[in-house]
Every structure is written in C-alpha cells, then in structure tokens.
Protein backbone atom coordinates (compact mmCIF):
# COMPACT_ATOMS: atom_id res chain seq x y z
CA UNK A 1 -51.07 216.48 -119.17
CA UNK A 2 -53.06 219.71 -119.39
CA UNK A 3 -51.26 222.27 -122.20
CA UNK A 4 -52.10 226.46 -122.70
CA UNK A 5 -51.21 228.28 -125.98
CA UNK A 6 -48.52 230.76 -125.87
CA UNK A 7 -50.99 233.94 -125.82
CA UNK A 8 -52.53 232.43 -122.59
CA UNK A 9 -48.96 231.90 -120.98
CA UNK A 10 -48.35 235.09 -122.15
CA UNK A 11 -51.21 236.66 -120.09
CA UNK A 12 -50.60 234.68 -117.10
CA UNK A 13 -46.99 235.68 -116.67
CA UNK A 14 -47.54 239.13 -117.60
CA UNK A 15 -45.31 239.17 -120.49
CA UNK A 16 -45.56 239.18 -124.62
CA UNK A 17 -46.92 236.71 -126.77
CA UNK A 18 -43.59 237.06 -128.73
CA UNK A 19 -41.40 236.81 -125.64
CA UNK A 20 -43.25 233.37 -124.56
CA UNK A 21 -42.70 232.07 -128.21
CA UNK A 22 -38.55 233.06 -127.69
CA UNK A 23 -38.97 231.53 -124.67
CA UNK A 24 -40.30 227.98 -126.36
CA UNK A 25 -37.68 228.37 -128.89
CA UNK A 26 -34.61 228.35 -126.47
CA UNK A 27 -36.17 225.35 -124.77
CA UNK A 28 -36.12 227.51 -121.69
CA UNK A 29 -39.51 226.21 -120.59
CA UNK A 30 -40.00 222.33 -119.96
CA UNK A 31 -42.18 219.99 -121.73
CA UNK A 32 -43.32 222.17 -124.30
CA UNK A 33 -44.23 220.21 -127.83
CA UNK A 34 -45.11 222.45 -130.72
CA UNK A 35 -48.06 221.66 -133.09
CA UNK A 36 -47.99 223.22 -136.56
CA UNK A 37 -47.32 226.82 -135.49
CA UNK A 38 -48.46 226.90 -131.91
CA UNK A 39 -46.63 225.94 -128.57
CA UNK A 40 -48.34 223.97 -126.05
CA UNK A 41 -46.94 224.73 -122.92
CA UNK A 42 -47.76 222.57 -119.63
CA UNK A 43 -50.27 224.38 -117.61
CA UNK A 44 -48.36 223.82 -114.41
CA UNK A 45 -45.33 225.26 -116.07
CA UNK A 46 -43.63 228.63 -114.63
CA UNK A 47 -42.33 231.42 -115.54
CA UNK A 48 -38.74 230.95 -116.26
CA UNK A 49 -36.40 233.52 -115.00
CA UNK A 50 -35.49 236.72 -116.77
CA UNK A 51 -31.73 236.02 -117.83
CA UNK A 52 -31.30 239.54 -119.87
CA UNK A 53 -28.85 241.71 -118.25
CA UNK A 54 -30.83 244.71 -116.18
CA UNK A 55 -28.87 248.11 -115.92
CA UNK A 56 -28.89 250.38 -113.38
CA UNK A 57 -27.45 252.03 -110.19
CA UNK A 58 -26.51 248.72 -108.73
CA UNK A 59 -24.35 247.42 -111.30
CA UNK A 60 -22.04 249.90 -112.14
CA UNK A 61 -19.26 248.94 -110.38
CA UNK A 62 -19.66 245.03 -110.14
C-alpha cells in the first residue's frame, strides 16, 4: 500500500496540516499507521466528512 504524509493530504484536500493531524488522531481516516511523529495516510484515502456544526440562515429554526 502506497502512504502520503499529512502536509501532502493536507494539500490535496484543501485543508490544514493541523486539521489532517486531528483528523489521524480521532481515527477518522482509515488505515492510517503513525511513524515516530508523522502519519502515513493511504494514498487512496478520502477526505472524511466535515462533522463540525456550520451556522447559518438554514439552521435557525431546526
């Protein structure tokens, strides 16, 4: 299996280095193994989905 290092997931998905780490840490991305300091994350692995609550107009009332 072919593995990326956090600051290229990062650039791929268009997010933070710091936010991929998190990511790792909350096992929130599959297969990842972690090698001293740095993640290896499976290069076919994807983005996983935003869970933080998002305010706006649309969910004032729900």
């Amino acid at each position: 299996m072919e593995y990326i290092s956090a600051p290229e997931a990062a650039k791929k998905w268009g997010v933070s280095e710091r936010r991929v780490q998190k990511l790792c840490e909350e096992n929130r991305i599959p297969s990842v193994s972690k090698l001293g300091y740095m993640w290896l994350i499976p290069k076919d692995a994807e983005k996983p989905v935003d869970g933080r609550i998002k305010r706006g107009k649309g969910l004032q009332n729900e």
